[in-house]
Each structure stands twice: as C-alpha cells, then as structure tokens.
PDB file of N, CA and C in Angstrom:
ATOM      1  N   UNK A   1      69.518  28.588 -97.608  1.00  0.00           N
ATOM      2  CA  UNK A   1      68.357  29.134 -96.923  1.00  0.00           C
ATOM      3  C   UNK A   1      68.793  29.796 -95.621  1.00  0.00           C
ATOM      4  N   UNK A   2      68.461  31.161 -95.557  1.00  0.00           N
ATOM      5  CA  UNK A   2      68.078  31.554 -94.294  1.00  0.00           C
ATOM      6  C   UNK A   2      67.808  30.596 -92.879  1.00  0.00           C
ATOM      7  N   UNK A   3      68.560  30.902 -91.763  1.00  0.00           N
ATOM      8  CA  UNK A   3      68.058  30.471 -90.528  1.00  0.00           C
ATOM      9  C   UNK A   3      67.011  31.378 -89.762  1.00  0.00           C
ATOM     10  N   UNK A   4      66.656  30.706 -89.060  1.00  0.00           N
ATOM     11  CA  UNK A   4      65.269  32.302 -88.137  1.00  0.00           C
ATOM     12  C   UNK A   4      66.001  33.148 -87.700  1.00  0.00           C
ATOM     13  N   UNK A   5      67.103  33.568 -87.057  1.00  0.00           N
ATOM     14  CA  UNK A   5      67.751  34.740 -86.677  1.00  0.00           C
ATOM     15  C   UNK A   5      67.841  35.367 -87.593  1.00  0.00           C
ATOM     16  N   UNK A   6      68.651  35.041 -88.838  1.00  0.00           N
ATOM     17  CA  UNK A   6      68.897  35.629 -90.332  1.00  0.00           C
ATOM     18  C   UNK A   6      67.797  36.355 -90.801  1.00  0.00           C
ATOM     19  N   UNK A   7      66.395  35.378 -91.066  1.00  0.00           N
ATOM     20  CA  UNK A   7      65.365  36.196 -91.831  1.00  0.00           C
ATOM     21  C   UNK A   7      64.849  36.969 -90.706  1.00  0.00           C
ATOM     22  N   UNK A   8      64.415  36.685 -89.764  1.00  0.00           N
ATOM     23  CA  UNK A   8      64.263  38.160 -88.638  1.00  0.00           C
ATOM     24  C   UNK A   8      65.052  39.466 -88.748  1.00  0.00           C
ATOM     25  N   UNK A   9      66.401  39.129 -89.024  1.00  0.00           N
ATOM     26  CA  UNK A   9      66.738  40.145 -89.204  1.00  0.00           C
ATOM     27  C   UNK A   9      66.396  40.970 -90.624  1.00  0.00           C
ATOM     28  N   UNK A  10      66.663  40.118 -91.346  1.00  0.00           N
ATOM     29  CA  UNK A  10      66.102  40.686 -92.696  1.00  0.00           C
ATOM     30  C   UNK A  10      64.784  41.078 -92.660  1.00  0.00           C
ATOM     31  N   UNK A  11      63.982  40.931 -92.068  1.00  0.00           N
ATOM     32  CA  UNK A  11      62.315  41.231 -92.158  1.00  0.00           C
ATOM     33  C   UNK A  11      62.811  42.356 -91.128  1.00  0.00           C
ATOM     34  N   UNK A  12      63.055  42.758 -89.853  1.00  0.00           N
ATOM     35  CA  UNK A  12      63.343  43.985 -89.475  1.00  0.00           C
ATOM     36  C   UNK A  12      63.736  44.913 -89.998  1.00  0.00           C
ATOM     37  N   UNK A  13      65.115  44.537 -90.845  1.00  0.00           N
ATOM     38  CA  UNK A  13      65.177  45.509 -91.585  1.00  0.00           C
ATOM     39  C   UNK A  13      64.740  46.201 -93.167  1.00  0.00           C
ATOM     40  N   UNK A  14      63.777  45.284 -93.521  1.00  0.00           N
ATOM     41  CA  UNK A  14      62.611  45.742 -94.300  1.00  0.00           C
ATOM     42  C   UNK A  14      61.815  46.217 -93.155  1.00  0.00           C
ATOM     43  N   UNK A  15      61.435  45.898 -92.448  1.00  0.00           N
ATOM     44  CA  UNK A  15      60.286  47.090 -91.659  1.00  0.00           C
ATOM     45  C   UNK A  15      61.076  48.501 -91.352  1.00  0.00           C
ATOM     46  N   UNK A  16      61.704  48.108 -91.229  1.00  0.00           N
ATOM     47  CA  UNK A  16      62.618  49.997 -91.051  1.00  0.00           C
ATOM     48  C   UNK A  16      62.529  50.559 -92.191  1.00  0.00           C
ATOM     49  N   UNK A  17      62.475  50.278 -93.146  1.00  0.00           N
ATOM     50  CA  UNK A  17      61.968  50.807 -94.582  1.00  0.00           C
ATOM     51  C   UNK A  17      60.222  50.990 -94.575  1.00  0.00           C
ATOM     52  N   UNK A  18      59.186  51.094 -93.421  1.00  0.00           N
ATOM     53  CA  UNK A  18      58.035  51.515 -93.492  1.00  0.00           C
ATOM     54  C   UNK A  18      57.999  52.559 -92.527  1.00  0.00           C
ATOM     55  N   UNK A  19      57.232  53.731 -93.178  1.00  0.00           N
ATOM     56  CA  UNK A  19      57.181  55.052 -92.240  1.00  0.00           C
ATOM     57  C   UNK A  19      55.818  55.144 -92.078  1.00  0.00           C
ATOM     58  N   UNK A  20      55.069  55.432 -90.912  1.00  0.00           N
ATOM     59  CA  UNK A  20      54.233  56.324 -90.436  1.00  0.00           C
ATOM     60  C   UNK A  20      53.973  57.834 -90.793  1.00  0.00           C
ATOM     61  N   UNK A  21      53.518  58.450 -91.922  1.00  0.00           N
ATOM     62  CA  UNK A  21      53.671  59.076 -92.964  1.00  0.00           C
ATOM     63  C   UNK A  21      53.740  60.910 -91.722  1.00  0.00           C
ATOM     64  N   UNK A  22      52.873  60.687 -90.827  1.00  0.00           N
ATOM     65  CA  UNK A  22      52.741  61.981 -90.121  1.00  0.00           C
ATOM     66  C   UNK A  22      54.008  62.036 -88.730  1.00  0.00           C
ATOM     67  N   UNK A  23      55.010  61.066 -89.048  1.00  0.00           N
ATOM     68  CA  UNK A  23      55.955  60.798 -88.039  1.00  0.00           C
ATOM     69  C   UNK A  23      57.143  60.084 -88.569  1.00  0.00           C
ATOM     70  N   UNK A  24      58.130  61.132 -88.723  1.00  0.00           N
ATOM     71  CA  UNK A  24      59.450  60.683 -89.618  1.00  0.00           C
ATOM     72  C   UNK A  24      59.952  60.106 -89.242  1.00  0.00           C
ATOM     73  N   UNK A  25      59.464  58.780 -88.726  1.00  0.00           N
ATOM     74  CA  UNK A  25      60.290  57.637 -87.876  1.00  0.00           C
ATOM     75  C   UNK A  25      59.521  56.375 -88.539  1.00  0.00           C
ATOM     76  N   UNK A  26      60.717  55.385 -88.224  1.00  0.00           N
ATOM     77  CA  UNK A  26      60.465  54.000 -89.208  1.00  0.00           C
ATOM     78  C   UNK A  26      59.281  53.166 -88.183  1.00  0.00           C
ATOM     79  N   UNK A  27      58.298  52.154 -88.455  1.00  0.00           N
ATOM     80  CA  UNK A  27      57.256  51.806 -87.186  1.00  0.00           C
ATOM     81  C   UNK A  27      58.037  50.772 -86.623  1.00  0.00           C
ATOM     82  N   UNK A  28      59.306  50.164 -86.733  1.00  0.00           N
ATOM     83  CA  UNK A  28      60.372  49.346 -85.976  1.00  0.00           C
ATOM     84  C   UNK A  28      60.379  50.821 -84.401  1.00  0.00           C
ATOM     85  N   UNK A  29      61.053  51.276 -84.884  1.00  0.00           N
ATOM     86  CA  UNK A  29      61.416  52.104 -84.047  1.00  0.00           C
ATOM     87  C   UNK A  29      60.249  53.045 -83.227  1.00  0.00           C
ATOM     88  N   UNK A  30      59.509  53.111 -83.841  1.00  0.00           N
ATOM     89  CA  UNK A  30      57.877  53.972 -83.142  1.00  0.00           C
ATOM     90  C   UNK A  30      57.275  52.735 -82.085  1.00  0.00           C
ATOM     91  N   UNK A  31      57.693  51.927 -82.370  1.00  0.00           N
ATOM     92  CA  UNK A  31      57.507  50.471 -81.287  1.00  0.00           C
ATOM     93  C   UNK A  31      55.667  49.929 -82.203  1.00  0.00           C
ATOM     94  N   UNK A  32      55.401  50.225 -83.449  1.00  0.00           N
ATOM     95  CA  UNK A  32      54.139  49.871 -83.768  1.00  0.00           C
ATOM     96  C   UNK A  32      54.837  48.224 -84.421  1.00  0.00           C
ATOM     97  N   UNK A  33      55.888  47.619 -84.079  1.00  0.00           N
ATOM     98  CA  UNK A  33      55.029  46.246 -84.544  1.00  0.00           C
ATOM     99  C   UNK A  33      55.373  45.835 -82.117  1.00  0.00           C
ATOM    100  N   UNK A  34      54.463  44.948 -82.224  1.00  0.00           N
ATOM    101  CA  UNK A  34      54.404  44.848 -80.964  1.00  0.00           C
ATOM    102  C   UNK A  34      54.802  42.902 -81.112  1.00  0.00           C
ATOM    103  N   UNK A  35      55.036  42.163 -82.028  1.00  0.00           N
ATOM    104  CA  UNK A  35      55.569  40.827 -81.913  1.00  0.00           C
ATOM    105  C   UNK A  35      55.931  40.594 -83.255  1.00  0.00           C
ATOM    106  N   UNK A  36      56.715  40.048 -83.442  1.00  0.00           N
ATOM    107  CA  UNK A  36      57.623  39.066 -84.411  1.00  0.00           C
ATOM    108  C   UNK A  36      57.862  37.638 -84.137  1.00  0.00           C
ATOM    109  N   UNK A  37      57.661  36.902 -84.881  1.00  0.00           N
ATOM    110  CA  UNK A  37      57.442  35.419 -84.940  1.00  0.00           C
ATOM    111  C   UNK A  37      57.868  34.848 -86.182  1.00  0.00           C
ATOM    112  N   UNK A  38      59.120  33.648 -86.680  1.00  0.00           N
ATOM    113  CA  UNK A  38      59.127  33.304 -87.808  1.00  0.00           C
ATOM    114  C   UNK A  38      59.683  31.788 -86.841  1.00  0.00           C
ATOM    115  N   UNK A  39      58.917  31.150 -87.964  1.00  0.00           N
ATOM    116  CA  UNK A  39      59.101  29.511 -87.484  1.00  0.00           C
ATOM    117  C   UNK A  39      59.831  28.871 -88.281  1.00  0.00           C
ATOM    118  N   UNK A  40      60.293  27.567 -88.196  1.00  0.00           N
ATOM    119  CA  UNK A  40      61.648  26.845 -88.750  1.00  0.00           C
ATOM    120  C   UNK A  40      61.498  26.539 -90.008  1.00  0.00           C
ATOM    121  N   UNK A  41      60.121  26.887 -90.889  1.00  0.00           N
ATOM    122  CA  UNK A  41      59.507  26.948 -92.427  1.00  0.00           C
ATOM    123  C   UNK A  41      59.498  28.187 -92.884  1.00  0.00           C
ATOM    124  N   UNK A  42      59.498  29.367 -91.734  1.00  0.00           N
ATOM    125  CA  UNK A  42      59.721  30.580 -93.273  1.00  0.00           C
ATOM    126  C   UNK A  42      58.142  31.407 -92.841  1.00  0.00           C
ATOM    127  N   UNK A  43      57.590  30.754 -92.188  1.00  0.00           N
ATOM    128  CA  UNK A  43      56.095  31.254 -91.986  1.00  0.00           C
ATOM    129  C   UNK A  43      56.381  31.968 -90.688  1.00  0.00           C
ATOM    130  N   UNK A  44      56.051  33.209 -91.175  1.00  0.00           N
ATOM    131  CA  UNK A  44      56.134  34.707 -90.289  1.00  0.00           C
ATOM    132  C   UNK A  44      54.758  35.084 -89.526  1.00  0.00           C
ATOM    133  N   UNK A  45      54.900  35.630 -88.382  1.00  0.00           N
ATOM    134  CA  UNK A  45      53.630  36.018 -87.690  1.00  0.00           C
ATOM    135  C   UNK A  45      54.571  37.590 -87.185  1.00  0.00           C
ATOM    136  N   UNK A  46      53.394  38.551 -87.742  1.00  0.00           N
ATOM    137  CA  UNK A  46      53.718  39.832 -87.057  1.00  0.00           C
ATOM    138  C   UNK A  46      52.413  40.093 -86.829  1.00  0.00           C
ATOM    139  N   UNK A  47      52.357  40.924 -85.396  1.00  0.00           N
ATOM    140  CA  UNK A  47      51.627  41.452 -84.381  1.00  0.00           C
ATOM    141  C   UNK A  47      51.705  42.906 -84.142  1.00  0.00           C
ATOM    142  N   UNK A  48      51.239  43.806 -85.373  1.00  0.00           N
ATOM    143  CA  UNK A  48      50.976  45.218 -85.142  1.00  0.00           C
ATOM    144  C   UNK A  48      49.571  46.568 -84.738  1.00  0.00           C
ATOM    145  N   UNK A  49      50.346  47.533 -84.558  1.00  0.00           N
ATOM    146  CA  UNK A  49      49.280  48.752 -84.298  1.00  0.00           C
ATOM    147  C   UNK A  49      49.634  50.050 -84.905  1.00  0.00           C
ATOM    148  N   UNK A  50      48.444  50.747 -85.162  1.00  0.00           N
ATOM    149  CA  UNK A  50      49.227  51.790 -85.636  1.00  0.00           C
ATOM    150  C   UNK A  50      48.827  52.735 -84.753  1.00  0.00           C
ATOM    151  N   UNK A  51      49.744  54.531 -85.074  1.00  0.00           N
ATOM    152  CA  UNK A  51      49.224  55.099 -83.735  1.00  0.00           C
ATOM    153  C   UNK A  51      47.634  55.816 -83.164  1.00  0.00           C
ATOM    154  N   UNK A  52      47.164  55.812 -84.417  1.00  0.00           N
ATOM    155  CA  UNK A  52      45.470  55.451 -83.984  1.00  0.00           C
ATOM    156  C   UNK A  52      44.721  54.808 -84.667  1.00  0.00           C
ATOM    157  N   UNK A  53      43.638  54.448 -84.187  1.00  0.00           N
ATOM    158  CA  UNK A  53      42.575  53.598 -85.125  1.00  0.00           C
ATOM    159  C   UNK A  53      42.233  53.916 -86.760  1.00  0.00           C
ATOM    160  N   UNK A  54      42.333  55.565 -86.144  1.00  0.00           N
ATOM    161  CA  UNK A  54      41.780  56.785 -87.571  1.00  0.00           C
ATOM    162  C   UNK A  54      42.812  56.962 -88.418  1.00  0.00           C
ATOM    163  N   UNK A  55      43.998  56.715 -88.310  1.00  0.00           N
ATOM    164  CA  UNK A  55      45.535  56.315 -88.690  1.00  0.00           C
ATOM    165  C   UNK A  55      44.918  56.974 -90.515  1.00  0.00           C
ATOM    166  N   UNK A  56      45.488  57.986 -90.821  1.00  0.00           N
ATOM    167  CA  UNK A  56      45.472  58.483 -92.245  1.00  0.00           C
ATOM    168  C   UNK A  56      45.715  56.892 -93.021  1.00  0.00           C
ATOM    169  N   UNK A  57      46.855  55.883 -93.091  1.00  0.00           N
ATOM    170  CA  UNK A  57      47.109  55.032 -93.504  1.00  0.00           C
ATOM    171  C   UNK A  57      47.311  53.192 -92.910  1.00  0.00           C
ATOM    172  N   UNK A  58      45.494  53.448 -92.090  1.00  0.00           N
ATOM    173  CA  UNK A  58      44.855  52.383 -91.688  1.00  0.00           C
ATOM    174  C   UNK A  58      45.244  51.191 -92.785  1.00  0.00           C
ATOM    175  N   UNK A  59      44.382  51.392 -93.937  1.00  0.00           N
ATOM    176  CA  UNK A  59      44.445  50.403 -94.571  1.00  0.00           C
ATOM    177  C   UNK A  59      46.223  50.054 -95.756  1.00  0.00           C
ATOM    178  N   UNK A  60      46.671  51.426 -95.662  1.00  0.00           N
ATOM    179  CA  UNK A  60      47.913  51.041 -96.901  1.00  0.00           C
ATOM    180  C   UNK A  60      49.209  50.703 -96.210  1.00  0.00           C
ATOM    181  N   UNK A  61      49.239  51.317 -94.968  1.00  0.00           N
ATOM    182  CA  UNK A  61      50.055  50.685 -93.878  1.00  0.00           C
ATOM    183  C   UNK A  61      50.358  48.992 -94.007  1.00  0.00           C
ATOM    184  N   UNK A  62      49.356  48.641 -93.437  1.00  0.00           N
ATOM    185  CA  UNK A  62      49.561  47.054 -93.269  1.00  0.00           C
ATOM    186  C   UNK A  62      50.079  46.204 -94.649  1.00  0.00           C
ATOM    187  N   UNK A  63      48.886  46.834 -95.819  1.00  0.00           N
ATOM    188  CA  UNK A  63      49.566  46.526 -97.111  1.00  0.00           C
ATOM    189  C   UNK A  63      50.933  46.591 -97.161  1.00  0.00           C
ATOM    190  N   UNK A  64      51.376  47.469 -97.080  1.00  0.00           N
ATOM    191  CA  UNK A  64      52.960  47.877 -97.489  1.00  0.00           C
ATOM    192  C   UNK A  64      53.914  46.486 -96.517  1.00  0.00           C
ATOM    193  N   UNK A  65      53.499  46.534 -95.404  1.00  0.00           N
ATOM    194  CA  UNK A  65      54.191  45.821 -94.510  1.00  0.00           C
ATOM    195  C   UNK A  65      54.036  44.609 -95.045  1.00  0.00           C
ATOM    196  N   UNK A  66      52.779  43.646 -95.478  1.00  0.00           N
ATOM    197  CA  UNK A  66      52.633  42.479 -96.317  1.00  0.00           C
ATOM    198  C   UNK A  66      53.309  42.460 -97.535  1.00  0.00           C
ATOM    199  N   UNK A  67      53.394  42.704 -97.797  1.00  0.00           N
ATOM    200  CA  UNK A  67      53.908  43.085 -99.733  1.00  0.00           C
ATOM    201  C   UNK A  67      55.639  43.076 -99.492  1.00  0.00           C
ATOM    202  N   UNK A  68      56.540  44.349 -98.200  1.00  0.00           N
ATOM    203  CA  UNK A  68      57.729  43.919 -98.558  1.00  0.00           C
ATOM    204  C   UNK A  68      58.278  43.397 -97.469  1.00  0.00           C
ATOM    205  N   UNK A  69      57.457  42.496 -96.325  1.00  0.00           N
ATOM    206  CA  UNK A  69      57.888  41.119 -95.915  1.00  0.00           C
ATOM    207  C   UNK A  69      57.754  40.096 -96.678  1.00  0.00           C
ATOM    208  N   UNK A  70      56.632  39.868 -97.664  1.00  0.00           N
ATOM    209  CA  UNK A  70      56.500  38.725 -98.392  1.00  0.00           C
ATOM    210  C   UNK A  70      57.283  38.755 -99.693  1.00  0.00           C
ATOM    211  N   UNK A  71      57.909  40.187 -99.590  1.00  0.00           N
ATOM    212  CA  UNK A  71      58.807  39.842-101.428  1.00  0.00           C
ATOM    213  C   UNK A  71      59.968  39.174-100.714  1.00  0.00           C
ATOM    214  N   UNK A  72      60.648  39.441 -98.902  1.00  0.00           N
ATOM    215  CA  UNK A  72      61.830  38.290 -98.958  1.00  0.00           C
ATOM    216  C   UNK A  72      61.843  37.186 -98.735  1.00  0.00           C
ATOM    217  N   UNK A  73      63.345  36.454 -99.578  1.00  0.00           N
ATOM    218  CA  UNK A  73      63.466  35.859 -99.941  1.00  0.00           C
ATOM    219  C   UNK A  73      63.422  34.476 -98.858  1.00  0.00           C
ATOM    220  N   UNK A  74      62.653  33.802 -98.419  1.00  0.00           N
ATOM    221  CA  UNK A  74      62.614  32.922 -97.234  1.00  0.00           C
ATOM    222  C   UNK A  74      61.232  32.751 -95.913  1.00  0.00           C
ATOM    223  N   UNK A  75      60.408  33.718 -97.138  1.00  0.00           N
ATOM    224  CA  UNK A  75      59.318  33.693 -96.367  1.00  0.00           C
ATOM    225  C   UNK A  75      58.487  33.448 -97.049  1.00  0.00           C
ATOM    226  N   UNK A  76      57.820  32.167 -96.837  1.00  0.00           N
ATOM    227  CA  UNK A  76      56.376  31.254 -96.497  1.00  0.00           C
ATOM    228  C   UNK A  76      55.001  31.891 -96.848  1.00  0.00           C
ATOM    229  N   UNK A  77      54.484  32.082 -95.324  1.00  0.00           N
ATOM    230  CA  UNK A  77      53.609  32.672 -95.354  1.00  0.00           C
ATOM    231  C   UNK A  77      53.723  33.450 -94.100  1.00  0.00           C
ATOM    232  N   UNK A  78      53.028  34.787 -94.123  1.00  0.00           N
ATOM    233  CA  UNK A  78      52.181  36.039 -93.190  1.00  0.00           C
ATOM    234  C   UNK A  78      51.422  35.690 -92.832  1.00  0.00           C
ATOM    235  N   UNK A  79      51.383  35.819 -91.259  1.00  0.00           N
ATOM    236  CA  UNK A  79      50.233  36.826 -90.688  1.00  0.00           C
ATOM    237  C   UNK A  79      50.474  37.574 -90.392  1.00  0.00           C
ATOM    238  N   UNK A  80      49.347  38.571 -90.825  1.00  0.00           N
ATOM    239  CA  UNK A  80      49.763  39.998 -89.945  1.00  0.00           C
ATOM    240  C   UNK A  80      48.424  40.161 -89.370  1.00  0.00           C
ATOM    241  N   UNK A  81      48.885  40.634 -87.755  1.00  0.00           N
ATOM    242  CA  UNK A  81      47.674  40.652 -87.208  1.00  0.00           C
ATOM    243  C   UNK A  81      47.878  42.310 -86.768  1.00  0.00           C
ATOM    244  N   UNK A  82      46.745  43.273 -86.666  1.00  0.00           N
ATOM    245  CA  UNK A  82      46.365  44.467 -86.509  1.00  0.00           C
ATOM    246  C   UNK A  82      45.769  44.627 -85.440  1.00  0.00           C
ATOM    247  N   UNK A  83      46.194  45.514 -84.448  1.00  0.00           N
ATOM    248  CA  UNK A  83      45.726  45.219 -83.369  1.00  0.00           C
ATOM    249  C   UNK A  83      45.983  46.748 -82.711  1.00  0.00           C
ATOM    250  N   UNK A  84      44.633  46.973 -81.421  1.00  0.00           N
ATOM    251  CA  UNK A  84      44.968  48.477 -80.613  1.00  0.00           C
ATOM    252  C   UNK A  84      44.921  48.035 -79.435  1.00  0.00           C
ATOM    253  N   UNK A  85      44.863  47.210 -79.129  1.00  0.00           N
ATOM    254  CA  UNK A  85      45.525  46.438 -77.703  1.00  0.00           C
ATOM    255  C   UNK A  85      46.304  46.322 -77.683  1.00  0.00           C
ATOM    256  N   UNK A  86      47.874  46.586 -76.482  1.00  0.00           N
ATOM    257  CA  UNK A  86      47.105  47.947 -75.910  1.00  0.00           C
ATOM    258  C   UNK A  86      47.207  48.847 -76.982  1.00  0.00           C
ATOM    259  N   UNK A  87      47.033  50.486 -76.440  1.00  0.00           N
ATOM    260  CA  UNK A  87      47.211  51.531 -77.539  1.00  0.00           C
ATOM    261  C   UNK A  87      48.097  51.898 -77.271  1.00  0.00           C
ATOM    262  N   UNK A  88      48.770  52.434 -78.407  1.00  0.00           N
ATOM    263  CA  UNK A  88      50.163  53.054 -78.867  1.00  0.00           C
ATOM    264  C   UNK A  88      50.172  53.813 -78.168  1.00  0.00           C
ATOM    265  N   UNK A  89      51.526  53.705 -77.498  1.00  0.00           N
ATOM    266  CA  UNK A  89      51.484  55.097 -76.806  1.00  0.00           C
ATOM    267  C   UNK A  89      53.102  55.767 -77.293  1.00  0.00           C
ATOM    268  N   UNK A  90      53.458  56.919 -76.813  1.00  0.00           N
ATOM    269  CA  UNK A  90      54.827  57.506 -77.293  1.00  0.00           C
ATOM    270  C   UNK A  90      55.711  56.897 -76.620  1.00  0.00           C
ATOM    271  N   UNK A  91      55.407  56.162 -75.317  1.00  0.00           N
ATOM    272  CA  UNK A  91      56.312  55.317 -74.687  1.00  0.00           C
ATOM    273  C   UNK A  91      57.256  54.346 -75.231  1.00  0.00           C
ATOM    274  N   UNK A  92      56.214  53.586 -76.270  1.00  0.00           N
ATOM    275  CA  UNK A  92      56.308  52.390 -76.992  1.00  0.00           C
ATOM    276  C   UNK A  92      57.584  52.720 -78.050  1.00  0.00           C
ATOM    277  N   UNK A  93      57.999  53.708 -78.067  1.00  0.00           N
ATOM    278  CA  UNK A  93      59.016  54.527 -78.892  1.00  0.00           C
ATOM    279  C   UNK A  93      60.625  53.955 -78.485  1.00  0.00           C
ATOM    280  N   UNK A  94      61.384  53.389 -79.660  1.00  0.00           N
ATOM    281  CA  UNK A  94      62.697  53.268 -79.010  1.00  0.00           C
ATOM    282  C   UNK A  94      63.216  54.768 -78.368  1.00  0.00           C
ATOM    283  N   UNK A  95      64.538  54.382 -78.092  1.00  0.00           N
ATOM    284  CA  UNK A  95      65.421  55.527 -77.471  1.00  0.00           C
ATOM    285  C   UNK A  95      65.937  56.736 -78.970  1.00  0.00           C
ATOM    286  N   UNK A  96      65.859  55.408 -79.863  1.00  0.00           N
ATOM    287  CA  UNK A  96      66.295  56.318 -81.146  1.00  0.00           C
ATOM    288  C   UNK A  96      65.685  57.044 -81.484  1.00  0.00           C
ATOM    289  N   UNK A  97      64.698  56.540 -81.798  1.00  0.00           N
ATOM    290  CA  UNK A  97      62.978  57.360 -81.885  1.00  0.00           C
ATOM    291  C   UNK A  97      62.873  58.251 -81.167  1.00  0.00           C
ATOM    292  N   UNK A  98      62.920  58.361 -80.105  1.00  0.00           N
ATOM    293  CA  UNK A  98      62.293  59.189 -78.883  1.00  0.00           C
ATOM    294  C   UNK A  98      63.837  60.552 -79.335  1.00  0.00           C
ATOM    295  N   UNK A  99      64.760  60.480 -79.961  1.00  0.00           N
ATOM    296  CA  UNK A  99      66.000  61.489 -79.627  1.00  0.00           C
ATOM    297  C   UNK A  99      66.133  61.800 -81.122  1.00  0.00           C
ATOM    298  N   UNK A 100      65.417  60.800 -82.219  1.00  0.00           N
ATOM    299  CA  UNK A 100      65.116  61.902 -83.216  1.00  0.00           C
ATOM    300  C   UNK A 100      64.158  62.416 -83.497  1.00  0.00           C
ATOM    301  N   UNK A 101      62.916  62.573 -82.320  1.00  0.00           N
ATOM    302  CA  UNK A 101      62.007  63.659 -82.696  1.00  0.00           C
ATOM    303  C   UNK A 101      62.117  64.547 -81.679  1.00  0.00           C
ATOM    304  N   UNK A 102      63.140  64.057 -80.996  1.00  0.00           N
ATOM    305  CA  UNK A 102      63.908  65.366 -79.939  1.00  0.00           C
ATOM    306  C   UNK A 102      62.760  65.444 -78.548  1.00  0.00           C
ATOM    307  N   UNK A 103      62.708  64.127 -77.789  1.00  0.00           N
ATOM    308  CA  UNK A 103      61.657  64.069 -77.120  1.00  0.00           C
ATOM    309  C   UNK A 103      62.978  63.251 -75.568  1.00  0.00           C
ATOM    310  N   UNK A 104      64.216  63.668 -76.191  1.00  0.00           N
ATOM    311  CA  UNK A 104      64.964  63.240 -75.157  1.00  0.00           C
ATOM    312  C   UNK A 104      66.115  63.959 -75.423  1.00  0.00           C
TER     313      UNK A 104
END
C-alpha cells in the first residue's frame, strides 16, 4: 500500500491529466484545485474551482476529476468540494502555466 506522500503524488499526477478545455493547461497547474488532503486510510479531500461559475464544463469537470482520482489504486473515499471562494484568478497560475501561455 501506498503511503500519503506516494498517493498524493499519484493523485497529482492524475490531475495533470485534467484540462480546462478553453485553456491548454492542466487545472494542477491553472492553480484550480485550491487543497489536497489524503488521510492515513486512503480517504481523499480535494478543494476545487473552476475559472468561472458559467465554466463550459461546470458539471463534467468535477466528474472527470472524481472518476480518475477514484480509479487509483489506494483511494477510499472523495470529497470533492467545488468552490468560487475566492475566485480564480490568473494569478492562481503556476510559473509553468503562466510561461506556457506566454504570460511571462
């Protein structure tokens, strides 16, 4: 079994495999999950936003994010909580992000 550093990492890098369909950047890197949480059972808490309310992929977004955190192998149970507090801003953007949409 996975330790919590291990599956964190593995659940990060399944979230880098979810795109924001109008922004060719992964939502790791767009800064839309805003907390990560996995406890010493496998039971995950993520704390996301997307970059607007009206978000073309409000509802298939989050799906996607449930579906391929919960296919790995060491995870329990989800929450995923959805949230626009605060709001996304371009700030919230890594450095990577921010220099591959050429905004640095």
């Amino acid at each position: 079994m996975l330790d919590k550093g291990q599956l964190e990492q593995k659940i990060i890098s399944i979230l880098k495999t979810c795109f924001d369909p109008e922004i060719p950047v992964d939502i790791w890197e767009l800064g839309l999950i805003y907390e990560l949480k996995v406890d010493d059972e496998g039971n995950v808490y993520i704390k996301m936003t997307l970059t607007t309310p009206n978000c073309p992929v409000a509802e298939s977004l989050p799906q996607e994010v449930k579906e391929k955190v919960k296919s790995i192998s060491g995870v329990k149970e989800l929450y995923l909580d959805l949230t626009f507090d605060p709001p996304w801003t371009m700030q919230m953007m890594s450095e990577e992000a921010k220099l591959e949409l050429g905004f640095l």
